[in-house]
N, C-alpha and C. Protein backbone atom coordinates (compact mmCIF):
# COMPACT_ATOMS: atom_id res chain seq x y z
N UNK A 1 -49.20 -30.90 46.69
CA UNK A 1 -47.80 -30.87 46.32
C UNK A 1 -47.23 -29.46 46.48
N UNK A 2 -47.93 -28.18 46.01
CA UNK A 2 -47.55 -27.11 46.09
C UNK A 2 -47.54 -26.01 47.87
N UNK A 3 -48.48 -27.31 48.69
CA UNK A 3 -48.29 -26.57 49.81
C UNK A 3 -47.18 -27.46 50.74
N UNK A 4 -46.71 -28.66 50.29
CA UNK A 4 -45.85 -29.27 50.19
C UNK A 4 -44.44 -28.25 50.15
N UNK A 5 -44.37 -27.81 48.87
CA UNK A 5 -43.46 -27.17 48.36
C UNK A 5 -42.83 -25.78 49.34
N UNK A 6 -44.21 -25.16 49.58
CA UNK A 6 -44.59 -23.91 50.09
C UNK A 6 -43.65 -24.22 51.77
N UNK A 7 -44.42 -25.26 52.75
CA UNK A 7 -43.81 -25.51 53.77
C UNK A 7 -42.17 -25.74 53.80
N UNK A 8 -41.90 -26.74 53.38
CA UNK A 8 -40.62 -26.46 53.01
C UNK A 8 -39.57 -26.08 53.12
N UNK A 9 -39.79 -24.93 51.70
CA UNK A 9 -39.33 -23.54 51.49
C UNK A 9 -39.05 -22.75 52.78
N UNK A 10 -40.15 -22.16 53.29
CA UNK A 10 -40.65 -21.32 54.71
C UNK A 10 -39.19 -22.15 55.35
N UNK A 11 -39.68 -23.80 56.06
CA UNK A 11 -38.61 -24.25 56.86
C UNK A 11 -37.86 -23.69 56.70
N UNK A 12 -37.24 -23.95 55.64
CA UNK A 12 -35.41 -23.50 55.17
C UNK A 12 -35.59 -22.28 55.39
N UNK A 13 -36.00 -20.96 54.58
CA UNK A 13 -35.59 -20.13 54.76
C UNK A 13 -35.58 -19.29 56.23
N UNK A 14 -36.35 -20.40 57.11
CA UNK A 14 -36.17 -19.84 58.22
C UNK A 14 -35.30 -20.25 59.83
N UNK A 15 -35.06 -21.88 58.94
CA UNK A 15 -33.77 -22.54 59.58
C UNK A 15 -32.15 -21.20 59.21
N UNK A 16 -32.47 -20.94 58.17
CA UNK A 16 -30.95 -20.09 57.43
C UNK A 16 -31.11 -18.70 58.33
N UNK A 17 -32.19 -18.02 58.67
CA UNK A 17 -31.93 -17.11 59.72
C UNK A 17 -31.73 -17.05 61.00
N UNK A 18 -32.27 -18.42 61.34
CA UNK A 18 -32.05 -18.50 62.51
C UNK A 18 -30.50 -19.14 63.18
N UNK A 19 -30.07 -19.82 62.18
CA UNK A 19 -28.49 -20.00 62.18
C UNK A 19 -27.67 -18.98 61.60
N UNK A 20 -28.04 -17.61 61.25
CA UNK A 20 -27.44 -16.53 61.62
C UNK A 20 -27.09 -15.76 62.90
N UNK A 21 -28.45 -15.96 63.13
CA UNK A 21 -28.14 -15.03 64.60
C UNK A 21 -27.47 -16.15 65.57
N UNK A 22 -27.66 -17.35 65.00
CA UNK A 22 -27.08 -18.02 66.34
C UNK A 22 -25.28 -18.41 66.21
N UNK A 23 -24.61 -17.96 64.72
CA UNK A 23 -23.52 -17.81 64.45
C UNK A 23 -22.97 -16.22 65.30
N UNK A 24 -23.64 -15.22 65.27
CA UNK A 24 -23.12 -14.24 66.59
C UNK A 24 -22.55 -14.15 67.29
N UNK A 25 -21.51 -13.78 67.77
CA UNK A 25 -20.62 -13.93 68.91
C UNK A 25 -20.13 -12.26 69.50
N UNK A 26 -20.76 -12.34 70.83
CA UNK A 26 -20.37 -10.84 71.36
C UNK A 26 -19.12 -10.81 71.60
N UNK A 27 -18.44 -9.66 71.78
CA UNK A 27 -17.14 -9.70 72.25
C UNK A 27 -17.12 -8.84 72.73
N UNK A 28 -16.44 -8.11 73.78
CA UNK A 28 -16.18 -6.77 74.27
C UNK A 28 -14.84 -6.19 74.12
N UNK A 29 -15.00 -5.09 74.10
CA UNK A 29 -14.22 -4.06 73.79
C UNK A 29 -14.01 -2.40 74.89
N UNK A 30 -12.89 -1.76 74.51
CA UNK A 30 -12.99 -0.80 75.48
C UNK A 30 -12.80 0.41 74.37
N UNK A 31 -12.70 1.62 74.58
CA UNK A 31 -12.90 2.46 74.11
C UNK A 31 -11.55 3.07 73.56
N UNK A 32 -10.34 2.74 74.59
CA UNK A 32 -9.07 2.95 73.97
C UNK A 32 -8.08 2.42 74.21
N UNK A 33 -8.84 0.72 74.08
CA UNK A 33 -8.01 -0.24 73.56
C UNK A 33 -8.28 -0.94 72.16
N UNK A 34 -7.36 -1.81 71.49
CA UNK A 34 -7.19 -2.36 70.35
C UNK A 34 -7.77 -3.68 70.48
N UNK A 35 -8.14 -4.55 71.23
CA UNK A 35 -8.81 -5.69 71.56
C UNK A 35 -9.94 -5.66 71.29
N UNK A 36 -10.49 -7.25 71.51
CA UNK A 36 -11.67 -7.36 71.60
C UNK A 36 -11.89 -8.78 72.58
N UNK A 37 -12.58 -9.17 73.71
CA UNK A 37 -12.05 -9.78 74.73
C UNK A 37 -13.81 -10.60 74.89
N UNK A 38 -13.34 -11.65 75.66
CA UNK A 38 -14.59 -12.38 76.52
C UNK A 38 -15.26 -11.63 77.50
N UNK A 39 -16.02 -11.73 77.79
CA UNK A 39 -17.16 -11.19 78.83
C UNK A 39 -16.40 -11.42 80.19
N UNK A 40 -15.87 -11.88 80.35
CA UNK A 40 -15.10 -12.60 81.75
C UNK A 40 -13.38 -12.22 81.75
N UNK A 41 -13.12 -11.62 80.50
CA UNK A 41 -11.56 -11.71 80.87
C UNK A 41 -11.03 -10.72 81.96
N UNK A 42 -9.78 -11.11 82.41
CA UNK A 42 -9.18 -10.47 83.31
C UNK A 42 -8.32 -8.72 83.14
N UNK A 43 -8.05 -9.17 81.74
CA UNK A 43 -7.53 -7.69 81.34
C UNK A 43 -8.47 -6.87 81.35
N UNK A 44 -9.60 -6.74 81.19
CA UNK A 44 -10.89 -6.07 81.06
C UNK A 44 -11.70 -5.84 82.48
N UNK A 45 -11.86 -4.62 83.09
CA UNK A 45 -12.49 -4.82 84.14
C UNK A 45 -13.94 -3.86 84.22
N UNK A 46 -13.65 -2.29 83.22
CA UNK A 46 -14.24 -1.92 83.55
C UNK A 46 -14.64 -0.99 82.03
N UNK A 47 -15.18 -0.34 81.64
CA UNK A 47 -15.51 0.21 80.63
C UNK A 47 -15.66 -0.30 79.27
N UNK A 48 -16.00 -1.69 79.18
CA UNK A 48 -16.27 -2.41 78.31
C UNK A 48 -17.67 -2.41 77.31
N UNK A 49 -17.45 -2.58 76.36
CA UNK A 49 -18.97 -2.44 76.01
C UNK A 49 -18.91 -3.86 74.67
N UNK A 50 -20.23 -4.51 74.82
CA UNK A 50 -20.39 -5.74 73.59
C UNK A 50 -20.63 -4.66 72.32
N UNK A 51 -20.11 -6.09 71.67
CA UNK A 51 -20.46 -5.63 70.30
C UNK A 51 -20.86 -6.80 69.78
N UNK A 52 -20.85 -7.29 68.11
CA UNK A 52 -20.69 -8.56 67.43
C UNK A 52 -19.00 -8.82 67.11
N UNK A 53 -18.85 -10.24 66.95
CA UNK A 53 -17.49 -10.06 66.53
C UNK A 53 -17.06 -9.54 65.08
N UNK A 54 -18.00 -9.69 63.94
CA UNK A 54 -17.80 -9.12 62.80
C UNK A 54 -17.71 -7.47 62.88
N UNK A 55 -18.51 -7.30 63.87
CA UNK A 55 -17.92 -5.25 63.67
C UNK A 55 -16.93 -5.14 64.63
N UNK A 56 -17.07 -6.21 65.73
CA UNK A 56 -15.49 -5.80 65.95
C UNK A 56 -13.81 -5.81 65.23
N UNK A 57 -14.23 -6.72 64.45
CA UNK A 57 -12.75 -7.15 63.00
C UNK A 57 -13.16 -5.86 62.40
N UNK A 58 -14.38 -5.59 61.73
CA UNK A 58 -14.53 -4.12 60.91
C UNK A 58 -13.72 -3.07 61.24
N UNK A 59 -14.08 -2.78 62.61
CA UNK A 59 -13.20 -1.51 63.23
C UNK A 59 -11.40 -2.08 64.03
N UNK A 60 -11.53 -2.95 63.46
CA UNK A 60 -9.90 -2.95 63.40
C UNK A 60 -8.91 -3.57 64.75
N UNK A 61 -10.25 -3.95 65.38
CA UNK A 61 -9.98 -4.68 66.92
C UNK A 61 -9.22 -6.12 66.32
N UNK A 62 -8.22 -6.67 67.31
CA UNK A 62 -7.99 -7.92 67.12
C UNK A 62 -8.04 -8.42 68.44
N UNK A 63 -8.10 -10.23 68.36
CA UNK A 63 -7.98 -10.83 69.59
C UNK A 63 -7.10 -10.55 70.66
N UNK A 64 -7.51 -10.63 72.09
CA UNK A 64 -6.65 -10.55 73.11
C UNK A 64 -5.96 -11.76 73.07
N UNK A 65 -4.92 -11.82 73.58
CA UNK A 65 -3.91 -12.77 73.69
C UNK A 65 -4.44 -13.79 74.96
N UNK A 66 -4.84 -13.15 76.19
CA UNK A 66 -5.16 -13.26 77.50
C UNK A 66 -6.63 -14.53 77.34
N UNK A 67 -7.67 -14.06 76.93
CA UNK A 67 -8.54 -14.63 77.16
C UNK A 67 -9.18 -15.42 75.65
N UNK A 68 -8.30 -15.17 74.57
CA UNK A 68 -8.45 -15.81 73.58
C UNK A 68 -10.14 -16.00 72.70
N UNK A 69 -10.62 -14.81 72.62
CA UNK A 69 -11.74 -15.37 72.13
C UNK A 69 -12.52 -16.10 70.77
N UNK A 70 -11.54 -16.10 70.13
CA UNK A 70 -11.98 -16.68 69.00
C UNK A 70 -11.01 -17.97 68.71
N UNK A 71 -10.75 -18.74 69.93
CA UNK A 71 -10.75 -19.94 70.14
C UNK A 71 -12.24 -20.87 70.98
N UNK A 72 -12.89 -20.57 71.61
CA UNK A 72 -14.40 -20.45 71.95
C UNK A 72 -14.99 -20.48 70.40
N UNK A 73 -14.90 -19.90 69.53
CA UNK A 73 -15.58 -20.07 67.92
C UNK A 73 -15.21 -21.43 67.63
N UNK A 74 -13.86 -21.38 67.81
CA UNK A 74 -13.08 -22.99 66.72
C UNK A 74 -13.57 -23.54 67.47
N UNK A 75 -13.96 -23.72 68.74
CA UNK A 75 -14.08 -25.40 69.48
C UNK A 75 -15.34 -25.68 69.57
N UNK A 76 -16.48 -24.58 69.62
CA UNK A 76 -17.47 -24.67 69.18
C UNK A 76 -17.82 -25.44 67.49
N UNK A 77 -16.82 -24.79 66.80
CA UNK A 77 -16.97 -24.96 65.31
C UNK A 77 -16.54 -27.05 65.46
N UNK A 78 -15.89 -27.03 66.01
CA UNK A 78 -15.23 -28.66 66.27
C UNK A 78 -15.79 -29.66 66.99
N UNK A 79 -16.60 -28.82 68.03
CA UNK A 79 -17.22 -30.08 68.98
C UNK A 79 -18.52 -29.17 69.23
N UNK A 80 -19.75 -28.95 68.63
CA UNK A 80 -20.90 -27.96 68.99
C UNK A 80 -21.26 -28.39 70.22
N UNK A 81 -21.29 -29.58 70.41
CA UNK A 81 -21.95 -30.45 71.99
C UNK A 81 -21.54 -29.92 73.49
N UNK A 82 -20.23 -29.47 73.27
CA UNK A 82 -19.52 -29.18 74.45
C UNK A 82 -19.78 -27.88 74.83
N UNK A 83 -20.00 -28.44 76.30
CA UNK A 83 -20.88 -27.20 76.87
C UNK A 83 -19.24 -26.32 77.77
N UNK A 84 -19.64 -24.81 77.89
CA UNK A 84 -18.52 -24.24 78.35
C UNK A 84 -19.25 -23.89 79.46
């Protein structure tokens, strides 16, 4: 019962990290712009660098208008199945 218990436990606590990192979302950014953009957008060509999207909100970046990336989150968040 107690190695029962033991397994488990382990599962979960290691299902809960691993749906951390897989909540992650890179975004890129440039150095002296205010955005934070898709890997592919068009406004972005050259001096980009990833980050996560949570340190990108930290430092004060917001979404590009252009390539919308934190619509890719919601539709993910709405339909996980759908492949982009």
């Amino acid at each position: 019962m107690r190695n029962r218990f033991l397994l488990t436990s382990a599962f979960i606590i290691l299902f809960t990290i691993i749906s951390q990192f897989a909540k992650a979302q890179t975004v890129y950014v440039t150095e002296k712009g205010k955005k934070y953009h898709k890997k592919n957008c068009s406004v972005v060509s050259e001096g980009k660098k990833g980050q996560e999207l949570a340190e990108a909100q930290k430092n004060g970046y917001e979404p590009c208008a252009v390539c919308k990336p934190n619509e890719a989150k919601k539709q993910e968040a709405t339909d996980p199945k759908k492949k982009k």
